[in-house]
C-alpha atoms as a PDB file:
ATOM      1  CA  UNK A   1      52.081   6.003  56.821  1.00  0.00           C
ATOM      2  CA  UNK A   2      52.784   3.322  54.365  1.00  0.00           C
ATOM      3  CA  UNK A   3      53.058   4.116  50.623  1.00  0.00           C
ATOM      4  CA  UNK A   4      49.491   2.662  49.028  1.00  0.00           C
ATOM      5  CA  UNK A   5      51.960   1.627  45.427  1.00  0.00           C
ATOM      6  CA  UNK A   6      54.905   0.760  44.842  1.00  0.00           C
ATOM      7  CA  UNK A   7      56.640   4.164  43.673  1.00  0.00           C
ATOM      8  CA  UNK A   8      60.045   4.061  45.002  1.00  0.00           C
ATOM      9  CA  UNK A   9      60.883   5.257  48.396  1.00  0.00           C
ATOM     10  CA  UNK A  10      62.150   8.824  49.520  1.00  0.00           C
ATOM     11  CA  UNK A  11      65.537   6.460  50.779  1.00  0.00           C
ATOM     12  CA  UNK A  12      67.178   4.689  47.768  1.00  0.00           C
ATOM     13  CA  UNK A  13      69.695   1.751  47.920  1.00  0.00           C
ATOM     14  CA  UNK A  14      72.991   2.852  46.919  1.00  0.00           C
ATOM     15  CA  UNK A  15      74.570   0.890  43.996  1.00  0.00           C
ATOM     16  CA  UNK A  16      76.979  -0.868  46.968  1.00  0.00           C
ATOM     17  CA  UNK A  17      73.448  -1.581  48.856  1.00  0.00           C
ATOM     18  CA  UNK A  18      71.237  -3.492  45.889  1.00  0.00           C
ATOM     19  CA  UNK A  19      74.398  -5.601  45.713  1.00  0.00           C
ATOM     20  CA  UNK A  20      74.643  -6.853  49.378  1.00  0.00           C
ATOM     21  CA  UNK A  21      71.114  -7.365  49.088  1.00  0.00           C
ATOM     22  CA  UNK A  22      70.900  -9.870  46.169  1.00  0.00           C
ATOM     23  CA  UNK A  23      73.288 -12.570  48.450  1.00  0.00           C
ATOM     24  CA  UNK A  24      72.734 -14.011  51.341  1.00  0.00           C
ATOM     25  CA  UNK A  25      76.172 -13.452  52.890  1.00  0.00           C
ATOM     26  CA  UNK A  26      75.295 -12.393  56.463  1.00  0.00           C
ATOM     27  CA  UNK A  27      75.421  -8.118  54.862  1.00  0.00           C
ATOM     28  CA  UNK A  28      72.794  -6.404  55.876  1.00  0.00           C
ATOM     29  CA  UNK A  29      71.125  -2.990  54.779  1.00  0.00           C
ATOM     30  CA  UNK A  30      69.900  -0.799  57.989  1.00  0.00           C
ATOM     31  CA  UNK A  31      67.196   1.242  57.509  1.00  0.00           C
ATOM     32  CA  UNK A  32      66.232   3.540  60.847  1.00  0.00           C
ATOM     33  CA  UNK A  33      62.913   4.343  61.934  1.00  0.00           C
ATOM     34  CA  UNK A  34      61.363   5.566  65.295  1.00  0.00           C
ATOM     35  CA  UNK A  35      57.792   5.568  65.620  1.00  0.00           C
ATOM     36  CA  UNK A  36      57.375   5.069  62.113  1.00  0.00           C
ATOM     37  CA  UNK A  37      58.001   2.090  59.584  1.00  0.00           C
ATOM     38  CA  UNK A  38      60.803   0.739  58.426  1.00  0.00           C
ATOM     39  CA  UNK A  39      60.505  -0.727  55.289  1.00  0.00           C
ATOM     40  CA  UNK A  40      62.644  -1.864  52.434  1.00  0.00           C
ATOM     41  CA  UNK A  41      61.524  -1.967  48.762  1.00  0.00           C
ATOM     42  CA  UNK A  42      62.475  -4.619  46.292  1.00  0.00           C
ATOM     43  CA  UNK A  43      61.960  -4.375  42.209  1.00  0.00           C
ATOM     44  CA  UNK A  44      62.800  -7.914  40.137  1.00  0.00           C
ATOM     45  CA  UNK A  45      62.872  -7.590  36.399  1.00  0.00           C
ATOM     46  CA  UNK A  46      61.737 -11.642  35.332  1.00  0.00           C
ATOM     47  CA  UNK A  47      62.465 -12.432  31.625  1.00  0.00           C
ATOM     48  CA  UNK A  48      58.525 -12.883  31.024  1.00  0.00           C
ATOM     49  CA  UNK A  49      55.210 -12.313  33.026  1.00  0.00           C
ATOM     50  CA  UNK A  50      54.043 -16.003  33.180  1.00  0.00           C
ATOM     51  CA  UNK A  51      56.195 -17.595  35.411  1.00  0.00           C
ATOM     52  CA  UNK A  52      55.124 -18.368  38.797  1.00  0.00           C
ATOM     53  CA  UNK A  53      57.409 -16.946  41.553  1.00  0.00           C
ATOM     54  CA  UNK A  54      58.513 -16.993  45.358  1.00  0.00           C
ATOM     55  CA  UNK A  55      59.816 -14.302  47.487  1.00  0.00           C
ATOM     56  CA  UNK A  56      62.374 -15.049  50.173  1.00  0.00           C
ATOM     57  CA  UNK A  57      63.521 -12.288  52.558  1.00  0.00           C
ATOM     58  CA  UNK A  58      65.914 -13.495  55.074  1.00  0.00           C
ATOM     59  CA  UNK A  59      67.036 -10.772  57.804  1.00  0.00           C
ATOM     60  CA  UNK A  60      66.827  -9.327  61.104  1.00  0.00           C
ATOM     61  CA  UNK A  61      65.127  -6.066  63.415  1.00  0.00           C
ATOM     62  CA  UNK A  62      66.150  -4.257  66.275  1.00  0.00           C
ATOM     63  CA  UNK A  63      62.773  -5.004  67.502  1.00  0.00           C
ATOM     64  CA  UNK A  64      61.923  -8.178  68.279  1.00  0.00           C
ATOM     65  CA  UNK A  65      58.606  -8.738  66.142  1.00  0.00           C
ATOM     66  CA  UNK A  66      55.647  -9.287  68.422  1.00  0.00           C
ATOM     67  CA  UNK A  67      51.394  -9.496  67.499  1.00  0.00           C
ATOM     68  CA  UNK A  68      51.594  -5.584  68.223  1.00  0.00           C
ATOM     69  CA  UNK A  69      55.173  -5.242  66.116  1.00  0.00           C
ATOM     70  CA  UNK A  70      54.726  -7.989  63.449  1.00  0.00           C
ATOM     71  CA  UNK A  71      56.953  -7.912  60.312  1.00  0.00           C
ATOM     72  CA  UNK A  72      55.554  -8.413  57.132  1.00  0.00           C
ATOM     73  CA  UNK A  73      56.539  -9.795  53.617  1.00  0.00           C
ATOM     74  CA  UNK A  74      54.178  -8.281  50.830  1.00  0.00           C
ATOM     75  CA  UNK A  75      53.670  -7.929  46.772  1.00  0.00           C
ATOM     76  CA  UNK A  76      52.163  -5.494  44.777  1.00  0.00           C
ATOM     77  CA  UNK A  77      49.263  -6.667  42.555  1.00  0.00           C
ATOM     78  CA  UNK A  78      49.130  -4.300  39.644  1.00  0.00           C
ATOM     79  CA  UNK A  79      45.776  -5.243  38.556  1.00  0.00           C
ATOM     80  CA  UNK A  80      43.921  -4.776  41.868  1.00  0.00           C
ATOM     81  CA  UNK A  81      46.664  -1.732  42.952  1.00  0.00           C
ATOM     82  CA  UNK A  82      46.895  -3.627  46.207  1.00  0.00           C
ATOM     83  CA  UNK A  83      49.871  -4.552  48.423  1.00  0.00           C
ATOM     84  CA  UNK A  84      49.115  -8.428  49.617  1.00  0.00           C
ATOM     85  CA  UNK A  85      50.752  -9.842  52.368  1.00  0.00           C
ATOM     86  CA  UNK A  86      52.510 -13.427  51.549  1.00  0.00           C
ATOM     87  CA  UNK A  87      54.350 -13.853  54.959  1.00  0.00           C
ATOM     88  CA  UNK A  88      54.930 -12.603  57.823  1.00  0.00           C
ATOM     89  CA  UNK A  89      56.695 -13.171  61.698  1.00  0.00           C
ATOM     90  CA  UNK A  90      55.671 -11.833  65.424  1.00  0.00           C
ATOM     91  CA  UNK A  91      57.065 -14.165  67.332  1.00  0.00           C
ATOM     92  CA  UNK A  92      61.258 -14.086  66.563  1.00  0.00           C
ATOM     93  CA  UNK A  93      63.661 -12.510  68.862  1.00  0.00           C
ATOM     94  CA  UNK A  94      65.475  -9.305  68.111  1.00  0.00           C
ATOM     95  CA  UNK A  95      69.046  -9.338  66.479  1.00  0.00           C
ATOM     96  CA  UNK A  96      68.627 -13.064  65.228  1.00  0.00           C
ATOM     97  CA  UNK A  97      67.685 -13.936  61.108  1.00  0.00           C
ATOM     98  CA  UNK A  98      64.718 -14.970  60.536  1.00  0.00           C
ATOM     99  CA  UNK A  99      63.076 -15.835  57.418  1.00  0.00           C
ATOM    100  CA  UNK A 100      59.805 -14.656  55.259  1.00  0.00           C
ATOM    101  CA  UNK A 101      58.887 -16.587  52.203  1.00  0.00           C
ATOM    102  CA  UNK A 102      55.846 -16.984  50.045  1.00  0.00           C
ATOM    103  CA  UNK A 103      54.645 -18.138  45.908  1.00  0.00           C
ATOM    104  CA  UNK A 104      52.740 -16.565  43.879  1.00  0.00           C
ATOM    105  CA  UNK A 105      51.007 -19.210  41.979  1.00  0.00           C
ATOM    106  CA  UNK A 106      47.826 -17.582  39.940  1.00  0.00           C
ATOM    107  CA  UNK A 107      46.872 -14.891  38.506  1.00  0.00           C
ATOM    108  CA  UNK A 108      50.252 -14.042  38.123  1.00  0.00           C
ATOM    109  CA  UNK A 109      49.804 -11.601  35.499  1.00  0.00           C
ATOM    110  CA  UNK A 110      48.337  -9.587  37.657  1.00  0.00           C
ATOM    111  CA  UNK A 111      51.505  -8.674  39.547  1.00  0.00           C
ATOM    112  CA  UNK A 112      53.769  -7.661  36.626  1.00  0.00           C
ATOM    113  CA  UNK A 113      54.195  -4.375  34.902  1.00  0.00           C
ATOM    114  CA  UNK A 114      55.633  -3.421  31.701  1.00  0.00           C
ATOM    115  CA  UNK A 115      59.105  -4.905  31.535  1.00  0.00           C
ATOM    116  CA  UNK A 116      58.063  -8.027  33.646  1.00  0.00           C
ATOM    117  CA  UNK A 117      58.747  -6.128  36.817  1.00  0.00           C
ATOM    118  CA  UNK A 118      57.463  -7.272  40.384  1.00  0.00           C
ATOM    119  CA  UNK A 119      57.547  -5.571  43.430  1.00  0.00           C
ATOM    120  CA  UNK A 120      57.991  -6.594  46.826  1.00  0.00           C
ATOM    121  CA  UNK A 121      58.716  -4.511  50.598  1.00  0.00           C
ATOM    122  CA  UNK A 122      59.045  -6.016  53.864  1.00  0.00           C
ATOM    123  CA  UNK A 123      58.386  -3.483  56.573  1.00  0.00           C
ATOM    124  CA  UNK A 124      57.782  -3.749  60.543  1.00  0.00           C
ATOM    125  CA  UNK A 125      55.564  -0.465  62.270  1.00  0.00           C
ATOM    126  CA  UNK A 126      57.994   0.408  65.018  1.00  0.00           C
ATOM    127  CA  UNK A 127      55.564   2.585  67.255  1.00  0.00           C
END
């Protein structure tokens, strides 16, 4: 099952991890899953809560995403306590990059928390 908020997940990045995941530089983070979901959790600190924002993800799955297997880009909108899906992809090949991107133009209060923090995951159900 999918966390319903954005608490952390039971697997953390290591320190080495949050760094190869800030560049795009071809490292990737692997994160295993069999008939479950993978899914990777992303916290950005902004220096205020006004500015409008867009998420990129840019990676890859063993599992070639498909209408069944679809991957998914989503934030977390603290006011309604709601994950809301921005992008997503079922129709890339496994093992080959492919990219997720979305803005977040209004109401953009609503998806930082104390410390101008926003929260994003991109997961894929791999039953």
């Amino acid at each position: 099952m999918l966390p319903a908020d954005d608490t952390d997940l039971e697997t953390a990045y290591s320190s080495q991890e949050y760094l190869d995941v800030r560049t795009e530089d071809g490292v990737r983070v692997s994160q295993c899953a069999t008939n479950e979901f993978a899914v990777h959790l992303y916290k950005n600190q902004n220096s205020n809560s006004t500015d409008a924002f867009t998420l990129t993800w840019i990676g890859l799955t063993g599992r070639a995403p498909s209408a069944a297997n679809p991957v998914y880009l989503q934030v977390y909108n603290q006011n309604s306590s709601t994950w809301e899906i921005i992008d997503s992809d079922n129709s890339s090949p496994a093992d080959i990059n492919f990219t997720l991107s979305g803005a977040i133009s209004i109401n953009i209060p609503d998806y930082y928390i104390v410390g101008n923090w926003i929260s994003a995951r991109v997961y894929q159900e791999m039953s």
